[in-house]
N, C-alpha and C. Protein backbone atom coordinates (compact mmCIF):
# COMPACT_ATOMS: atom_id res chain seq x y z
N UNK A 1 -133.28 -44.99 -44.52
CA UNK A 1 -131.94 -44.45 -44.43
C UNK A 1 -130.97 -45.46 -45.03
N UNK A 2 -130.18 -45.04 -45.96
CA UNK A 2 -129.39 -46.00 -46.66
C UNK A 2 -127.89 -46.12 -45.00
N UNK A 3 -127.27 -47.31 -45.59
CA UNK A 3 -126.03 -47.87 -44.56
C UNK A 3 -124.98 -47.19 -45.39
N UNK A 4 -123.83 -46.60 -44.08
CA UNK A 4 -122.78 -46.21 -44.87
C UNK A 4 -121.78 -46.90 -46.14
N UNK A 5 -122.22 -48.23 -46.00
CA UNK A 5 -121.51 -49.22 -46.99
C UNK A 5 -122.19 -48.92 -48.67
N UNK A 6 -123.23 -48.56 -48.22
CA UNK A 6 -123.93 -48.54 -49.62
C UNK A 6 -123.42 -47.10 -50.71
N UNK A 7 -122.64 -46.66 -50.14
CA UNK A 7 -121.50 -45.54 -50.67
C UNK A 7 -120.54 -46.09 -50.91
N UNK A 8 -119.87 -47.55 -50.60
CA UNK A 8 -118.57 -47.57 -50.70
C UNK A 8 -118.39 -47.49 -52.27
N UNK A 9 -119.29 -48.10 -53.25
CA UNK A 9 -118.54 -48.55 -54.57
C UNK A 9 -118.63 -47.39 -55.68
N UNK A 10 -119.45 -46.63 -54.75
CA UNK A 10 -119.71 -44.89 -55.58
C UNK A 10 -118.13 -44.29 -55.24
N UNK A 11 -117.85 -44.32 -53.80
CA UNK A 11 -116.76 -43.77 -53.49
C UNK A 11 -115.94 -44.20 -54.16
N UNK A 12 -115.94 -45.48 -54.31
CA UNK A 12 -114.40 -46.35 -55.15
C UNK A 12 -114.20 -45.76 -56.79
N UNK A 13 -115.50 -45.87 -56.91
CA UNK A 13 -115.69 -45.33 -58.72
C UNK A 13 -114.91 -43.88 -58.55
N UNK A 14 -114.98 -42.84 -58.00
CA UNK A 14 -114.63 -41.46 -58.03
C UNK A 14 -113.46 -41.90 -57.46
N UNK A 15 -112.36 -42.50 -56.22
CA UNK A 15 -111.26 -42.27 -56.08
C UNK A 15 -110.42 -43.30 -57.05
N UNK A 16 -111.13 -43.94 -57.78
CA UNK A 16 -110.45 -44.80 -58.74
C UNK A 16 -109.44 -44.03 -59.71
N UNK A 17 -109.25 -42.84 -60.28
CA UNK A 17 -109.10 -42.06 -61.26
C UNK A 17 -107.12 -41.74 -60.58
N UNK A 18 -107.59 -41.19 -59.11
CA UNK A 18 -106.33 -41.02 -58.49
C UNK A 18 -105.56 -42.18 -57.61
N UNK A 19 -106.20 -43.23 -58.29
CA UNK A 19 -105.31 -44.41 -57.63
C UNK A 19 -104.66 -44.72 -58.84
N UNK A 20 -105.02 -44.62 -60.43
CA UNK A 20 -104.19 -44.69 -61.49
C UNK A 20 -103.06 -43.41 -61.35
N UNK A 21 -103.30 -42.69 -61.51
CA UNK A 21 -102.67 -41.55 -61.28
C UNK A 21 -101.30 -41.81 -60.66
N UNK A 22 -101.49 -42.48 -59.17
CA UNK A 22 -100.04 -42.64 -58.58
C UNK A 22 -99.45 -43.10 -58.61
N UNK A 23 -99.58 -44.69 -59.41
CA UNK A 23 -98.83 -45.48 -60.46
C UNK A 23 -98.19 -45.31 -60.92
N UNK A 24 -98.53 -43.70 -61.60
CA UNK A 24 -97.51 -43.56 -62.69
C UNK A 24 -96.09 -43.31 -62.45
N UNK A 25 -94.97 -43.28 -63.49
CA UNK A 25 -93.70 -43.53 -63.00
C UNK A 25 -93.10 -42.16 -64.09
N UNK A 26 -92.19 -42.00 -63.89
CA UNK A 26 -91.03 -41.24 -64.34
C UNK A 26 -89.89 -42.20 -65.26
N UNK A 27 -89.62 -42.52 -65.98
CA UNK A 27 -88.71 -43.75 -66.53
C UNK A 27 -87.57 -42.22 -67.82
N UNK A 28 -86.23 -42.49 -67.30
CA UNK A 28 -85.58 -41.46 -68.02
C UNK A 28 -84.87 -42.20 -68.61
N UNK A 29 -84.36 -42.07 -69.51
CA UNK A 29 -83.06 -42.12 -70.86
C UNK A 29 -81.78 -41.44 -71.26
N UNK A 30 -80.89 -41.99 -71.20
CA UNK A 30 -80.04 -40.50 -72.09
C UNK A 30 -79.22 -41.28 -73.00
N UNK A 31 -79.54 -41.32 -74.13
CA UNK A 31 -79.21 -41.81 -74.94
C UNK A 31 -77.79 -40.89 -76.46
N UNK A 32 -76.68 -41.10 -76.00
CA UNK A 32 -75.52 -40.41 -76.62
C UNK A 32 -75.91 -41.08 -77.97
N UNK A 33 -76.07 -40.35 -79.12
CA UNK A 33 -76.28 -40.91 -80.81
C UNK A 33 -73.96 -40.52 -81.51
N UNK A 34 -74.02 -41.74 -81.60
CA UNK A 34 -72.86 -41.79 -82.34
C UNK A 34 -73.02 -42.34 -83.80
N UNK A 35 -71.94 -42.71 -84.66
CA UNK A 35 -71.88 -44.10 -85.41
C UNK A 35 -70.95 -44.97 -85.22
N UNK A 36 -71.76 -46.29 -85.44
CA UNK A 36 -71.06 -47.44 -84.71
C UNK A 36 -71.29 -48.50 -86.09
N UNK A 37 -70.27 -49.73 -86.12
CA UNK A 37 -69.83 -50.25 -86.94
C UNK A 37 -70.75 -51.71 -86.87
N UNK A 38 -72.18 -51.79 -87.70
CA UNK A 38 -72.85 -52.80 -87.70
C UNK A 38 -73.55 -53.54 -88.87
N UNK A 39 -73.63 -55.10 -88.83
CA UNK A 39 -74.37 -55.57 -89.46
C UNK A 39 -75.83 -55.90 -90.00
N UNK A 40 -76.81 -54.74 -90.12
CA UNK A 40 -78.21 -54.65 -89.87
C UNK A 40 -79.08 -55.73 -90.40
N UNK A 41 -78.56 -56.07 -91.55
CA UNK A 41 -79.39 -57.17 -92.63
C UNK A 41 -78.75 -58.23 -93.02
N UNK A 42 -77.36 -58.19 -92.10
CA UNK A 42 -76.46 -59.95 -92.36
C UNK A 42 -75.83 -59.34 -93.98
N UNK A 43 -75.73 -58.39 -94.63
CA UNK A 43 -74.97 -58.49 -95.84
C UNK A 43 -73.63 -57.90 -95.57
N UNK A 44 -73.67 -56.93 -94.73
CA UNK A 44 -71.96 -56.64 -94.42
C UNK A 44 -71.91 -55.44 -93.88
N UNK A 45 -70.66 -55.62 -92.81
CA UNK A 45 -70.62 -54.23 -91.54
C UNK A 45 -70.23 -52.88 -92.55
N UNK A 46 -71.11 -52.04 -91.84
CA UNK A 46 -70.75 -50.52 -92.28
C UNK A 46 -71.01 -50.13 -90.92
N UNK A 47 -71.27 -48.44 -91.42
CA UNK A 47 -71.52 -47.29 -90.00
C UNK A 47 -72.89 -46.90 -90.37
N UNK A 48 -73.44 -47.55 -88.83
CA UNK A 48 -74.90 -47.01 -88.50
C UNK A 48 -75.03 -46.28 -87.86
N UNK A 49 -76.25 -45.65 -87.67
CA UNK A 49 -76.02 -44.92 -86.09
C UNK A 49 -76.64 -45.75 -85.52
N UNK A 50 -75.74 -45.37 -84.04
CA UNK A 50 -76.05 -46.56 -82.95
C UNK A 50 -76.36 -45.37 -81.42
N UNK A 51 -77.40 -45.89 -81.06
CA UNK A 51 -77.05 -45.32 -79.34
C UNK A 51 -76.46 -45.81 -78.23
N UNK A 52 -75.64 -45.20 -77.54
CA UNK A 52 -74.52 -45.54 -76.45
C UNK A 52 -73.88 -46.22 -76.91
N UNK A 53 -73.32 -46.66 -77.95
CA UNK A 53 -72.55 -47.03 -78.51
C UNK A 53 -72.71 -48.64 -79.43
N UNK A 54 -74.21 -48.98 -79.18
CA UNK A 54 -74.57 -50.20 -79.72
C UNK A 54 -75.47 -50.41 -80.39
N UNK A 55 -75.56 -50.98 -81.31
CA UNK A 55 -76.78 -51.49 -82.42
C UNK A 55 -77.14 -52.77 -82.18
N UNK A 56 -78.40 -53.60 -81.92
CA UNK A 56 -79.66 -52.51 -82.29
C UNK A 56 -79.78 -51.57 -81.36
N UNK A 57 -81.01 -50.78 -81.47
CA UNK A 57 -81.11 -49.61 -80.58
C UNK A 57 -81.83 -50.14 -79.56
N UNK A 58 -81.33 -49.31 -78.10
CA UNK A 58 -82.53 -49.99 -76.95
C UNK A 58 -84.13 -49.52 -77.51
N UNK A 59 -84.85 -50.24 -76.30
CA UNK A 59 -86.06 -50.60 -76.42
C UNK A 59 -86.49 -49.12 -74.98
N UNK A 60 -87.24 -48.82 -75.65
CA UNK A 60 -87.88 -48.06 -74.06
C UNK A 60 -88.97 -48.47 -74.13
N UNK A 61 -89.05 -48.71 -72.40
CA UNK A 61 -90.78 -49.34 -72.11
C UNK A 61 -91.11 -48.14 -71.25
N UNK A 62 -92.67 -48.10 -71.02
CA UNK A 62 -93.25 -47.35 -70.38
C UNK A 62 -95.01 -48.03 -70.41
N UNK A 63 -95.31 -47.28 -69.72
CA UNK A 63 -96.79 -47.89 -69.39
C UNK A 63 -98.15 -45.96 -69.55
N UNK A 64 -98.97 -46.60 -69.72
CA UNK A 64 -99.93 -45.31 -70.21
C UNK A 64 -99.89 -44.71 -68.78
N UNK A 65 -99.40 -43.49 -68.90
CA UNK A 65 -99.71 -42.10 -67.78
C UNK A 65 -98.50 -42.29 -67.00
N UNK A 66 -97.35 -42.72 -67.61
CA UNK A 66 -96.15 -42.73 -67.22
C UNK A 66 -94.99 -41.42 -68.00
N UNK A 67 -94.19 -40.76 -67.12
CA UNK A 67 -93.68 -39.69 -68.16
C UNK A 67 -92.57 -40.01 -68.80
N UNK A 68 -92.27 -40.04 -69.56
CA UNK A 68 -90.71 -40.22 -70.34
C UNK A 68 -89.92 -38.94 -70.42
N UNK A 69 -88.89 -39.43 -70.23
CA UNK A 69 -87.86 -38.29 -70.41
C UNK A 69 -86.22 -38.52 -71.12
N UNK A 70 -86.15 -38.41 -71.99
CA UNK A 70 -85.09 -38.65 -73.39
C UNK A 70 -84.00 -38.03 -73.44
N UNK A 71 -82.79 -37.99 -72.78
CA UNK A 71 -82.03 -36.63 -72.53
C UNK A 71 -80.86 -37.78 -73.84
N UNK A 72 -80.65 -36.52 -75.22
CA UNK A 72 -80.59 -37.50 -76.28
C UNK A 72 -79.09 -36.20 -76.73
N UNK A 73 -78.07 -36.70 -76.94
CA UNK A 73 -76.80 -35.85 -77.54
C UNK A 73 -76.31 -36.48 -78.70
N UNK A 74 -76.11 -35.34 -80.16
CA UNK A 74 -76.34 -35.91 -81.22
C UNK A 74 -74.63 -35.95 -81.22
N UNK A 75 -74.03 -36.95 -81.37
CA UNK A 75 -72.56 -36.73 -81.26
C UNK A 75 -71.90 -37.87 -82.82
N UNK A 76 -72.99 -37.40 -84.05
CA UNK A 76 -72.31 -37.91 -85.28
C UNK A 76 -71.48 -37.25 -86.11
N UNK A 77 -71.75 -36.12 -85.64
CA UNK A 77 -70.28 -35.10 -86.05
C UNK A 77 -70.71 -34.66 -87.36
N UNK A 78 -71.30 -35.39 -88.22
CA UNK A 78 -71.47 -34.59 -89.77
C UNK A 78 -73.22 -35.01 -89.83
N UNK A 79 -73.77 -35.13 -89.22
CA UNK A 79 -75.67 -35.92 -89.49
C UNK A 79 -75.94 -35.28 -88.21
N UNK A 80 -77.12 -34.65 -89.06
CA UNK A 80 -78.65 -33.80 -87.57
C UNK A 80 -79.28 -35.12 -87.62
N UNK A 81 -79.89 -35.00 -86.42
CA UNK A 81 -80.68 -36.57 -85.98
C UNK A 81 -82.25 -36.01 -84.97
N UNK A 82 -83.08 -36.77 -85.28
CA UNK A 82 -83.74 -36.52 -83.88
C UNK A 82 -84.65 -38.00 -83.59
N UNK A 83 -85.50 -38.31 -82.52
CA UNK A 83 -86.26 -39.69 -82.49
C UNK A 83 -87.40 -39.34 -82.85
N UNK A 84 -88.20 -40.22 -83.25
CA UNK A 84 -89.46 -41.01 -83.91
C UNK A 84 -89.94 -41.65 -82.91
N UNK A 85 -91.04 -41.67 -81.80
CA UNK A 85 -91.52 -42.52 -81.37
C UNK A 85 -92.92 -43.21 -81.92
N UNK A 86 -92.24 -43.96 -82.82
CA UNK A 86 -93.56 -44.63 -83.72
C UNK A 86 -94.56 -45.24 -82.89
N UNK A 87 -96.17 -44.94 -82.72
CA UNK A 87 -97.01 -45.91 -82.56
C UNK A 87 -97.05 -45.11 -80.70
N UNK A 88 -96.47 -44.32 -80.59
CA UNK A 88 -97.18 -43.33 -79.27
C UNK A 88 -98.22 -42.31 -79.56
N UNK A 89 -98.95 -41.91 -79.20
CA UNK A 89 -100.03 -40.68 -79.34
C UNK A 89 -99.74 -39.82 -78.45
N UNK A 90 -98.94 -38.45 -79.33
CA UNK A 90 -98.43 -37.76 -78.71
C UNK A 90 -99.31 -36.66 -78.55
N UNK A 91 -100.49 -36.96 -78.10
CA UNK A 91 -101.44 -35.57 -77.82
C UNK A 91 -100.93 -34.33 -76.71
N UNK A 92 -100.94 -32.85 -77.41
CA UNK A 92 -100.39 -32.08 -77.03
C UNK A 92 -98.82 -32.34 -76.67
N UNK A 93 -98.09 -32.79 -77.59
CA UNK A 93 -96.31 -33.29 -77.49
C UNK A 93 -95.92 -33.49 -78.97
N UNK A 94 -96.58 -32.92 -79.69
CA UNK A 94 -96.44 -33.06 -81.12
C UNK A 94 -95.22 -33.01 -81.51
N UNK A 95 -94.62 -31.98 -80.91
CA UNK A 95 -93.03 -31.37 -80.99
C UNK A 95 -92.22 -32.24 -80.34
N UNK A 96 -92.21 -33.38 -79.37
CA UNK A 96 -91.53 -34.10 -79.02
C UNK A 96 -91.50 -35.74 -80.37
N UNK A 97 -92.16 -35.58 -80.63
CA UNK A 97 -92.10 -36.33 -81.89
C UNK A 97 -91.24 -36.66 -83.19
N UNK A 98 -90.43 -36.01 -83.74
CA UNK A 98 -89.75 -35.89 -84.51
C UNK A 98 -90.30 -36.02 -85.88
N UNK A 99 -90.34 -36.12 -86.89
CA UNK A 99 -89.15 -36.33 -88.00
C UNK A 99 -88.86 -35.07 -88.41
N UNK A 100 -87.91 -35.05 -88.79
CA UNK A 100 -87.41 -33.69 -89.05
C UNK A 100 -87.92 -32.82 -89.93
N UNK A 101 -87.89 -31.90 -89.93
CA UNK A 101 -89.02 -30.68 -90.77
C UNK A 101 -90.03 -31.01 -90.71
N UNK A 102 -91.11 -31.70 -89.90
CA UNK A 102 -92.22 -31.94 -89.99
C UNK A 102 -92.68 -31.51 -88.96
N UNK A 103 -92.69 -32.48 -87.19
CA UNK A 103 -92.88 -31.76 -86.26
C UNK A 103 -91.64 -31.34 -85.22
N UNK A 104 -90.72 -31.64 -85.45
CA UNK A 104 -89.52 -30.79 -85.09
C UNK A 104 -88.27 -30.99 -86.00
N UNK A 105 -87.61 -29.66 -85.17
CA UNK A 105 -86.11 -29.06 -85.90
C UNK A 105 -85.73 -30.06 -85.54
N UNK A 106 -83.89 -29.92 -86.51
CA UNK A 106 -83.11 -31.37 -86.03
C UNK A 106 -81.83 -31.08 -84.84
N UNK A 107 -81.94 -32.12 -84.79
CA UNK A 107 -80.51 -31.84 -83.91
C UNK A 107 -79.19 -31.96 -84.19
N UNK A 108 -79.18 -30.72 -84.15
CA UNK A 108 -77.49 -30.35 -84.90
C UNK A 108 -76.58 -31.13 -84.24
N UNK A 109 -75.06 -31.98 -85.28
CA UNK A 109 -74.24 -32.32 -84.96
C UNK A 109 -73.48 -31.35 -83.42
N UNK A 110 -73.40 -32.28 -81.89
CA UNK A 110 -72.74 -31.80 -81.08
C UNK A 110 -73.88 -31.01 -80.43
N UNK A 111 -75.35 -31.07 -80.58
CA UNK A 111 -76.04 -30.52 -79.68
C UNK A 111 -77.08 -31.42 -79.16
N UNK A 112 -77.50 -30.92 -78.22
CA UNK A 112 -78.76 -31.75 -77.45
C UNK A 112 -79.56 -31.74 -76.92
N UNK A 113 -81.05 -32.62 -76.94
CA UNK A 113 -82.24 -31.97 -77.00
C UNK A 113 -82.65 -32.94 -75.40
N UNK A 114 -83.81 -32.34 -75.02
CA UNK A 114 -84.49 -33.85 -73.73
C UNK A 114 -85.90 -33.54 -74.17
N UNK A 115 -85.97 -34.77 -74.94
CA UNK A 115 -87.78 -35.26 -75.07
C UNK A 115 -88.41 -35.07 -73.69
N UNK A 116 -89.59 -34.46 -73.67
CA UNK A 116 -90.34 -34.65 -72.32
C UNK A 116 -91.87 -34.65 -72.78
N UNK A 117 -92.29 -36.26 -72.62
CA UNK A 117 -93.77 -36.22 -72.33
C UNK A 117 -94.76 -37.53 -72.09
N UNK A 118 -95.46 -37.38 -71.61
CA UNK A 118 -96.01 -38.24 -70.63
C UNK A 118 -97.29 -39.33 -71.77
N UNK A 119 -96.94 -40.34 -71.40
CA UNK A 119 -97.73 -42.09 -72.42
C UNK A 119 -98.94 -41.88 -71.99
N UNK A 120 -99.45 -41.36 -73.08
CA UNK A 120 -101.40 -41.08 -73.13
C UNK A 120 -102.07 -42.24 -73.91
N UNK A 121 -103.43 -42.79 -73.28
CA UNK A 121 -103.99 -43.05 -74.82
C UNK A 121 -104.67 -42.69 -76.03
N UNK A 122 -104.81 -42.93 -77.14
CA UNK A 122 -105.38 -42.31 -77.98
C UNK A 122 -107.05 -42.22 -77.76
């Protein structure tokens, strides 16, 4: 007759899956797209677009099986915009992806979109 201990590391292997699981976090954004008056390459200020009102652009962190959520208002008045999250694998979120005419529409001057989808790995 095996000892009930001799289950524990079988058990651990199978509830391992939903102990990642509850980790995961929710991390939101809302990022207003204006243009703002910056120096990108040190040769001389013009109008970039900037979010919330500053250049460079923030950084979003997140961790794998964490959801993101992007609540993003294009407020450049004459430029459709949308984000690029370079170097995420957006399996099944293709459309949260951007570049424009490719996997999504743009976002019209004065309207606004909310990215929603959750950091997978490839």
């Amino acid at each position: 007759m095996t000892s009930p201990l001799s289950w524990f590391p079988i058990i651990g292997l199978l509830l391992l899956p939903f102990g990642l699981i509850s980790h995961a976090a929710t991390v939101t954004y809302d990022f207003n797209i204006t243009w703002v008056t910056s120096n990108p390459d040190n040769a001389f200020n013009r109008p970039t677009i900037g979010i919330n009102g500053k250049w460079p652009l923030p950084q979003i962190t997140a961790d794998v099986g964490d959801r993101v959520i992007v609540n993003v208002i294009n407020q450049l008045g004459n430029q459709s915009t949308s984000l690029h999250f370079h170097g995420i694998f957006q399996n099944g979120t293709n459309e949260m992806d951007g570049p424009l005419g490719v996997t999504q529409c743009p976002i019209l001057p004065g309207s606004s979109m909310t990215y929603n989808f959750t950091v997978c790995s490839p």
